[in-house]
Structure formats: C-alpha cells, structure tokens
N, C-alpha and C. Protein backbone atom coordinates (compact mmCIF):
# COMPACT_ATOMS: atom_id res chain seq x y z
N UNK A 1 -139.92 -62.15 68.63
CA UNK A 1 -139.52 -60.97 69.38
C UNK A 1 -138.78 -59.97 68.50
N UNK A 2 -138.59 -60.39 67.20
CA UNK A 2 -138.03 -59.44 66.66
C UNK A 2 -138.85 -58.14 66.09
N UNK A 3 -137.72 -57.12 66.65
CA UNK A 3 -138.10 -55.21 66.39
C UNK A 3 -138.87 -54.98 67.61
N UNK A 4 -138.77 -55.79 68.74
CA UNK A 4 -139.42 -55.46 69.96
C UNK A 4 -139.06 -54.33 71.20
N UNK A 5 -139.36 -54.30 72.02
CA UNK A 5 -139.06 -53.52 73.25
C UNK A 5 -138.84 -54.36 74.36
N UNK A 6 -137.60 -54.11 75.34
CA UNK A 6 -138.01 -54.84 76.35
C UNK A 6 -137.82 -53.99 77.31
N UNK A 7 -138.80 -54.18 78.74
CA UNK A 7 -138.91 -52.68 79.75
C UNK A 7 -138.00 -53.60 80.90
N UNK A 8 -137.22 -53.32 81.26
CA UNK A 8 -136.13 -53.67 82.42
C UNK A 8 -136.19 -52.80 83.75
N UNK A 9 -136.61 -53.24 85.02
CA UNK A 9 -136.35 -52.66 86.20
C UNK A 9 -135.55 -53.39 86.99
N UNK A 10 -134.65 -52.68 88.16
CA UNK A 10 -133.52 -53.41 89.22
C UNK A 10 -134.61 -52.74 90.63
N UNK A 11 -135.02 -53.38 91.11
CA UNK A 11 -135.10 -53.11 92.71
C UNK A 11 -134.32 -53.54 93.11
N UNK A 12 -133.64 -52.63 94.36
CA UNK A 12 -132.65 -53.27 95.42
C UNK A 12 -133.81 -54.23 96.44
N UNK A 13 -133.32 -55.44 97.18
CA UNK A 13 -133.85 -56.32 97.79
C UNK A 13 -133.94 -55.57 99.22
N UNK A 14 -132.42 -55.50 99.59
CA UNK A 14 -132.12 -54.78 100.95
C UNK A 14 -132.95 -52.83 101.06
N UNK A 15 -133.27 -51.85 100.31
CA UNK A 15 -133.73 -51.28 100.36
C UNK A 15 -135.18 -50.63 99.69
N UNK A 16 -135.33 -51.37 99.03
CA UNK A 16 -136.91 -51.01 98.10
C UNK A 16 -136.06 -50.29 96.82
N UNK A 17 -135.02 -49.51 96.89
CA UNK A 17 -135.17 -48.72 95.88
C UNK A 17 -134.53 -48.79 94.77
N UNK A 18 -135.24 -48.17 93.66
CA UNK A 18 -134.21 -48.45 92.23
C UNK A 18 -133.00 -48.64 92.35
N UNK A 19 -132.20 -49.35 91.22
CA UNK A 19 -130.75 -49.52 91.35
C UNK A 19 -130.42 -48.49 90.65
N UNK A 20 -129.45 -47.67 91.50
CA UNK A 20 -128.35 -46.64 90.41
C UNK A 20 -127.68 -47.62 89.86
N UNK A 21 -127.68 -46.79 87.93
CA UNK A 21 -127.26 -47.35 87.00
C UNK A 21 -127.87 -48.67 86.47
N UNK A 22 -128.77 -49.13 86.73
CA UNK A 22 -129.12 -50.68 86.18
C UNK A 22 -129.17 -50.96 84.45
N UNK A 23 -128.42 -51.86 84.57
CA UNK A 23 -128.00 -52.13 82.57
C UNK A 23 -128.20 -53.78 82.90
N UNK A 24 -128.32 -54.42 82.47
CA UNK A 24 -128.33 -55.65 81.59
C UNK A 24 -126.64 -56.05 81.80
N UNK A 25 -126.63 -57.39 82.56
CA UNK A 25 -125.34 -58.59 82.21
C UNK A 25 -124.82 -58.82 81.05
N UNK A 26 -123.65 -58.94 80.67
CA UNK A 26 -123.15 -59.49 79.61
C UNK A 26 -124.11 -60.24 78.90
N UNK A 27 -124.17 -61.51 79.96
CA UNK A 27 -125.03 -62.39 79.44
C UNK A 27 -126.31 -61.95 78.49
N UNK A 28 -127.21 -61.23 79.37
CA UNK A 28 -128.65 -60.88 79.36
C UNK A 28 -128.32 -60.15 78.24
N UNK A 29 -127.53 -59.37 77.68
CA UNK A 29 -126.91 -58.56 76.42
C UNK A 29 -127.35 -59.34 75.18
N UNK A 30 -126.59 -60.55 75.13
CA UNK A 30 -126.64 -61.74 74.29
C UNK A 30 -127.76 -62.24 74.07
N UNK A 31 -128.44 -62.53 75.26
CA UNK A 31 -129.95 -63.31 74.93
C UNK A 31 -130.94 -61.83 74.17
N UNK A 32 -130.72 -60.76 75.10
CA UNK A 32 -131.36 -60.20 73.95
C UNK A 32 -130.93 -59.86 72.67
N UNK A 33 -129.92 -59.68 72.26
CA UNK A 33 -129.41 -59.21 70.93
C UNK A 33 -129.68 -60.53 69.78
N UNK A 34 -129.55 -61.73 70.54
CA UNK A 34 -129.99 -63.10 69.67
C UNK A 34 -131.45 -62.90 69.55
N UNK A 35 -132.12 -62.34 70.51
CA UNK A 35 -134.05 -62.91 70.57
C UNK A 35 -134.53 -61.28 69.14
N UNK A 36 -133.49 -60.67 68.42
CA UNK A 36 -133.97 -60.00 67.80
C UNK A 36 -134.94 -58.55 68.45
N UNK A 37 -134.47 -58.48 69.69
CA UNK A 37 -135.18 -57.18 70.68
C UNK A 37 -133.93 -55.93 70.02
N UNK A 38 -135.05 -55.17 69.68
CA UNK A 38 -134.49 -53.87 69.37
C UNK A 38 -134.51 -52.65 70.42
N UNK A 39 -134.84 -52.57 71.25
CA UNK A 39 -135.12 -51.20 72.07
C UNK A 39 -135.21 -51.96 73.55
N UNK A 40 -134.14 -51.43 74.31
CA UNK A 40 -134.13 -51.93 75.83
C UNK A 40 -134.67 -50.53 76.50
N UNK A 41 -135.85 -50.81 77.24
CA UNK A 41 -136.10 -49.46 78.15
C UNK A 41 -135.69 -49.51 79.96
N UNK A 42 -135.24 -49.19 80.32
CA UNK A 42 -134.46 -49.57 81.77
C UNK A 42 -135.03 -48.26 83.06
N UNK A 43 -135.65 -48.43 83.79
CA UNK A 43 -136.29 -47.70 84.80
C UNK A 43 -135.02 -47.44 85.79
N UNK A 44 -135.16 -46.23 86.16
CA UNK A 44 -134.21 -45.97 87.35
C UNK A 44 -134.35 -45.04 87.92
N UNK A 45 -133.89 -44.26 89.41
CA UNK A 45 -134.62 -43.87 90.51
C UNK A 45 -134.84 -42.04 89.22
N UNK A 46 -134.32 -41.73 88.53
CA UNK A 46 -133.84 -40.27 88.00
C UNK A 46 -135.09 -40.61 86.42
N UNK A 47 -135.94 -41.53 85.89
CA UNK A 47 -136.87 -41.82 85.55
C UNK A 47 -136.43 -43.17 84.56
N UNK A 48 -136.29 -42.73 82.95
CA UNK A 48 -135.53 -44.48 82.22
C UNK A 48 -134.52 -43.48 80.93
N UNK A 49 -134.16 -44.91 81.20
CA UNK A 49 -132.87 -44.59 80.00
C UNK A 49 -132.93 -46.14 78.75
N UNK A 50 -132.93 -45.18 77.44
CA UNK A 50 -133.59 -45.81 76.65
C UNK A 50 -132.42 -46.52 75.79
N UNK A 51 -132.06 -47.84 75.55
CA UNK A 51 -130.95 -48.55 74.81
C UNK A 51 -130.80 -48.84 73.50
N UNK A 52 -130.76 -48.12 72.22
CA UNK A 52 -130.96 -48.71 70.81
C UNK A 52 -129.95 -50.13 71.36
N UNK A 53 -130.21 -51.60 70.69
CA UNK A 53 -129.63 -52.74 71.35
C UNK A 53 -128.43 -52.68 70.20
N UNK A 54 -128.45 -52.43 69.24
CA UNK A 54 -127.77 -51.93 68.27
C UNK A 54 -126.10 -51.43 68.46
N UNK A 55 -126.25 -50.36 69.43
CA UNK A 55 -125.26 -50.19 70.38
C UNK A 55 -124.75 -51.13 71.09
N UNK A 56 -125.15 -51.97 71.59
CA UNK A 56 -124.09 -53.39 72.11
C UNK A 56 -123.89 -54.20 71.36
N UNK A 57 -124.36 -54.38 70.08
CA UNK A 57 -123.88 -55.22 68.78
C UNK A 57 -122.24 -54.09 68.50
N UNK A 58 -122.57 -52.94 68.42
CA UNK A 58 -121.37 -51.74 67.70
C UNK A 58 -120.11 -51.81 69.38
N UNK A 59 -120.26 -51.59 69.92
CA UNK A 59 -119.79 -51.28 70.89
C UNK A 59 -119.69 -52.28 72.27
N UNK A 60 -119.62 -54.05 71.78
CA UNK A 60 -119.23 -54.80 72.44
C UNK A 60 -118.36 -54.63 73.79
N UNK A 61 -119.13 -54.83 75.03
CA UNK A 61 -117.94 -54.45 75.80
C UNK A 61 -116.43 -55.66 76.40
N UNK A 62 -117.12 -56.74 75.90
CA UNK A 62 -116.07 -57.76 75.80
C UNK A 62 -114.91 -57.71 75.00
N UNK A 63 -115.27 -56.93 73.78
CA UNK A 63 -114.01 -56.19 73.02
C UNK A 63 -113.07 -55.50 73.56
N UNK A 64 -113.78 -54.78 75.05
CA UNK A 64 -112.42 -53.55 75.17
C UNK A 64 -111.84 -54.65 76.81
N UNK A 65 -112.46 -56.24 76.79
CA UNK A 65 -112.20 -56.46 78.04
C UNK A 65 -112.63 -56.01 79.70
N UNK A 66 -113.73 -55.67 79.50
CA UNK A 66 -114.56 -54.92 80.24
C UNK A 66 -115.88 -56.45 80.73
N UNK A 67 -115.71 -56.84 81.89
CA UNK A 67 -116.41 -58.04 82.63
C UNK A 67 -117.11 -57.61 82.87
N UNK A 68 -118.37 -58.17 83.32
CA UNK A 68 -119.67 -57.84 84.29
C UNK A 68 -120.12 -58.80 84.58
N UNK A 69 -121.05 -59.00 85.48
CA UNK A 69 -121.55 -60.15 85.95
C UNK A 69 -123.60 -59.80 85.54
C-alpha cells in the first residue's frame, strides 16, 4: 500500500446523508500512516477534501492532547 490513496466516505445511518466534517479516528490515522498510504481522499456533503497523510505524521493530534474516538 505504499504511496497509495485511500477514498473515505461517512454516511449518517439515521439520515442518508454525508457526515459534516468526516476525518478518520485516531486510531484509523495510525493504521493508515503504518500501511504506508499517502493521500487520504474524504467525500462530504460540500464535495472532498483531500489529506497529504504526511500532515498527521507533522501535526499529531495526540501531541496537543486532542482525543477522538
């Protein structure tokens, strides 16, 4: 998987529709930044927002103490 893309969508269950804001878990952060994925693409209701993964290697948010589930 390394230098890959990965395309990420959130449907809400209760309404059909995209999730405002949908990013990737802490967790899910990790598995991709270990599986060597370079480019997260993330769909959302306003069209996608594109992630160099690079940026969550630089800008850890467990560093500033910042949780997510």
């Amino acid at each position: 998987m390394i230098d890959s893309k990965l395309y990420l969508v959130g449907i809400r269950k209760d309404t059909g529709e995209y999730e405002e804001d949908a990013d990737a878990c802490q967790l899910c952060k990790k598995m991709i930044i270990n599986a060597g994925i370079k480019e997260v693409i993330i769909k959302n209701k306003d069209g996608y927002k594109i992630i160099q993964v690079e940026d969550w290697v630089k800008n850890d948010d467990l560093l500033d103490g910042k949780i997510t589930y």
